[in-house]
Protein backbone atom coordinates (compact mmCIF):
# COMPACT_ATOMS: atom_id res chain seq x y z
CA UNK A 1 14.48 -6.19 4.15
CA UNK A 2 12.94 -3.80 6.67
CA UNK A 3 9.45 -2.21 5.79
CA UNK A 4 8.82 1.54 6.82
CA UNK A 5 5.59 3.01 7.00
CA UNK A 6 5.30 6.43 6.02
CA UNK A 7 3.18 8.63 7.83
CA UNK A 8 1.26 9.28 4.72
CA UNK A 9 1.13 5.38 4.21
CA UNK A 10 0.04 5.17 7.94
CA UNK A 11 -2.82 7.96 7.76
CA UNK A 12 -4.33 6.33 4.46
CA UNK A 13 -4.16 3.07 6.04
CA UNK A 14 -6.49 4.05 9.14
CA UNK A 15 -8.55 6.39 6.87
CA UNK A 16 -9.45 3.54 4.68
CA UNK A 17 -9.92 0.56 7.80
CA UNK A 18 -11.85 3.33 9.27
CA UNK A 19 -13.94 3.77 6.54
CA UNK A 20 -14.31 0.18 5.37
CA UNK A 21 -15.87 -0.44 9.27
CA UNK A 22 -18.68 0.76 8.03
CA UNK A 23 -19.32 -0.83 5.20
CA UNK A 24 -17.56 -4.38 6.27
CA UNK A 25 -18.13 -6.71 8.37
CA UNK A 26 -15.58 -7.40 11.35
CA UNK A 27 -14.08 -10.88 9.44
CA UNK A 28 -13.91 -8.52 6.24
CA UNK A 29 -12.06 -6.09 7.91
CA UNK A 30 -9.50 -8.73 9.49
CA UNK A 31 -9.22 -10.72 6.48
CA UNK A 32 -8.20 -7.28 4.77
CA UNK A 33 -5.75 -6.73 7.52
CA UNK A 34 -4.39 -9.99 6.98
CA UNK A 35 -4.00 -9.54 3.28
CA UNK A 36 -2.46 -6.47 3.70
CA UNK A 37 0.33 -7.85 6.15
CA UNK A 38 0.60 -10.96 3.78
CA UNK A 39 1.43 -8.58 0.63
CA UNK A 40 4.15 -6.79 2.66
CA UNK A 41 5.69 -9.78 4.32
CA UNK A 42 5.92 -11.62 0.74
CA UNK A 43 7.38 -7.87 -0.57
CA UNK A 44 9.79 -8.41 2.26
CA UNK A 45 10.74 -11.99 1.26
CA UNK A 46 10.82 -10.92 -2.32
CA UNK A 47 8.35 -13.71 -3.55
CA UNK A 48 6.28 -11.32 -5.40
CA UNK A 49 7.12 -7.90 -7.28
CA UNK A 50 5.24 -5.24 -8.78
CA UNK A 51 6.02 -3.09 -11.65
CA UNK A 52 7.18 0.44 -11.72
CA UNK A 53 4.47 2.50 -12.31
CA UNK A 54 6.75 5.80 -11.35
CA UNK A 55 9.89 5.35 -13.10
CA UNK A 56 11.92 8.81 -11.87
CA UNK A 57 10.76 7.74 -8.44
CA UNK A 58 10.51 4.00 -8.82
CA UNK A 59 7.34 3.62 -6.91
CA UNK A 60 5.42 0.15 -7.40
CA UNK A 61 1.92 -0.26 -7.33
CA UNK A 62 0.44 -3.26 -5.59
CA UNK A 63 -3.24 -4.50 -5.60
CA UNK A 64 -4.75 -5.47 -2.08
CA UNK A 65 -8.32 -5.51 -3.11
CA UNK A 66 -10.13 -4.28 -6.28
CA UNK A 67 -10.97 -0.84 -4.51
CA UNK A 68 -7.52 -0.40 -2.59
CA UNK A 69 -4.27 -0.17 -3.59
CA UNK A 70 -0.30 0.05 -1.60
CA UNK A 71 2.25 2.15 -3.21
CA UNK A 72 5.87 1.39 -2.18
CA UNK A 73 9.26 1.66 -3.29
CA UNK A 74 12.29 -0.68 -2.68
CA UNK A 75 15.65 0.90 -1.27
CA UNK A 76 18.11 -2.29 -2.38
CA UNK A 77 21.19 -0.33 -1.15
CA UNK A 78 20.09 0.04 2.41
CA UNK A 79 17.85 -3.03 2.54
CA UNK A 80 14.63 -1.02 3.17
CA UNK A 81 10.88 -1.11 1.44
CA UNK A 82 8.99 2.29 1.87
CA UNK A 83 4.98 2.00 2.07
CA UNK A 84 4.56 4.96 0.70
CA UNK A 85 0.23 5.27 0.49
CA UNK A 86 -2.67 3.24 0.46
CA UNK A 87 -4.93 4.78 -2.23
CA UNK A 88 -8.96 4.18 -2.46
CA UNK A 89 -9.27 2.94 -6.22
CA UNK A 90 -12.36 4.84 -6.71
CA UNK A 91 -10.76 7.97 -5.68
CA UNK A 92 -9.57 11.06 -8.47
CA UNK A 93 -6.25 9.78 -9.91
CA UNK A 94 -5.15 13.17 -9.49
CA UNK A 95 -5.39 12.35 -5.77
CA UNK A 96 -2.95 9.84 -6.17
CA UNK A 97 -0.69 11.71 -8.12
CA UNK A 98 -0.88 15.21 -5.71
CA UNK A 99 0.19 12.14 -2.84
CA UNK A 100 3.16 10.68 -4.46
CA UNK A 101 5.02 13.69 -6.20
């Protein structure tokens, strides 16, 4: 499967790296790098799933770390997995919803 980015998913992404360099450490930061590219390559390789947490839009929900999150969704027919957001856990929920709908 090929993973796609969104440009939301790429704007969160920086947002929160760019926030977490000032509260981590450089290892921190690479090991969260690292564990991000680990959850999407095992997404890719379908050795771990996530459950639907959007059913009209089937959107998963995946836990990086206990104050981030990745939202994706899986396109079986054409063999594609959307990253969709990153989402800061502490953030308003209604956040998350205004991103995804």
């Amino acid at each position: 499967m090929e993973i796609i980015w969104t440009r939301l998913a790429n704007n969160t992404f920086t947002e929160i790296f760019e926030n977490l360099d000032f509260r981590w450490t450089k290892k921190e930061m690479k090991e969260f790098r690292n564990l991000t590219d680990s959850m999407l390559e095992n997404i890719k390789n379908e050795k771990i799933s996530h459950s639907i947490i959007i059913k009209r839009l089937e959107i998963r929900k995946a836990v990086l770390h206990r104050n981030v999150s990745l939202y994706y969704k899986i396109d079986r027919e054409n063999n594609k997995i959307y990253v969709l957001t990153f989402f800061n856990n502490r953030m308003n929920p209604r956040t998350l919803q205004k991103l995804l709908n």
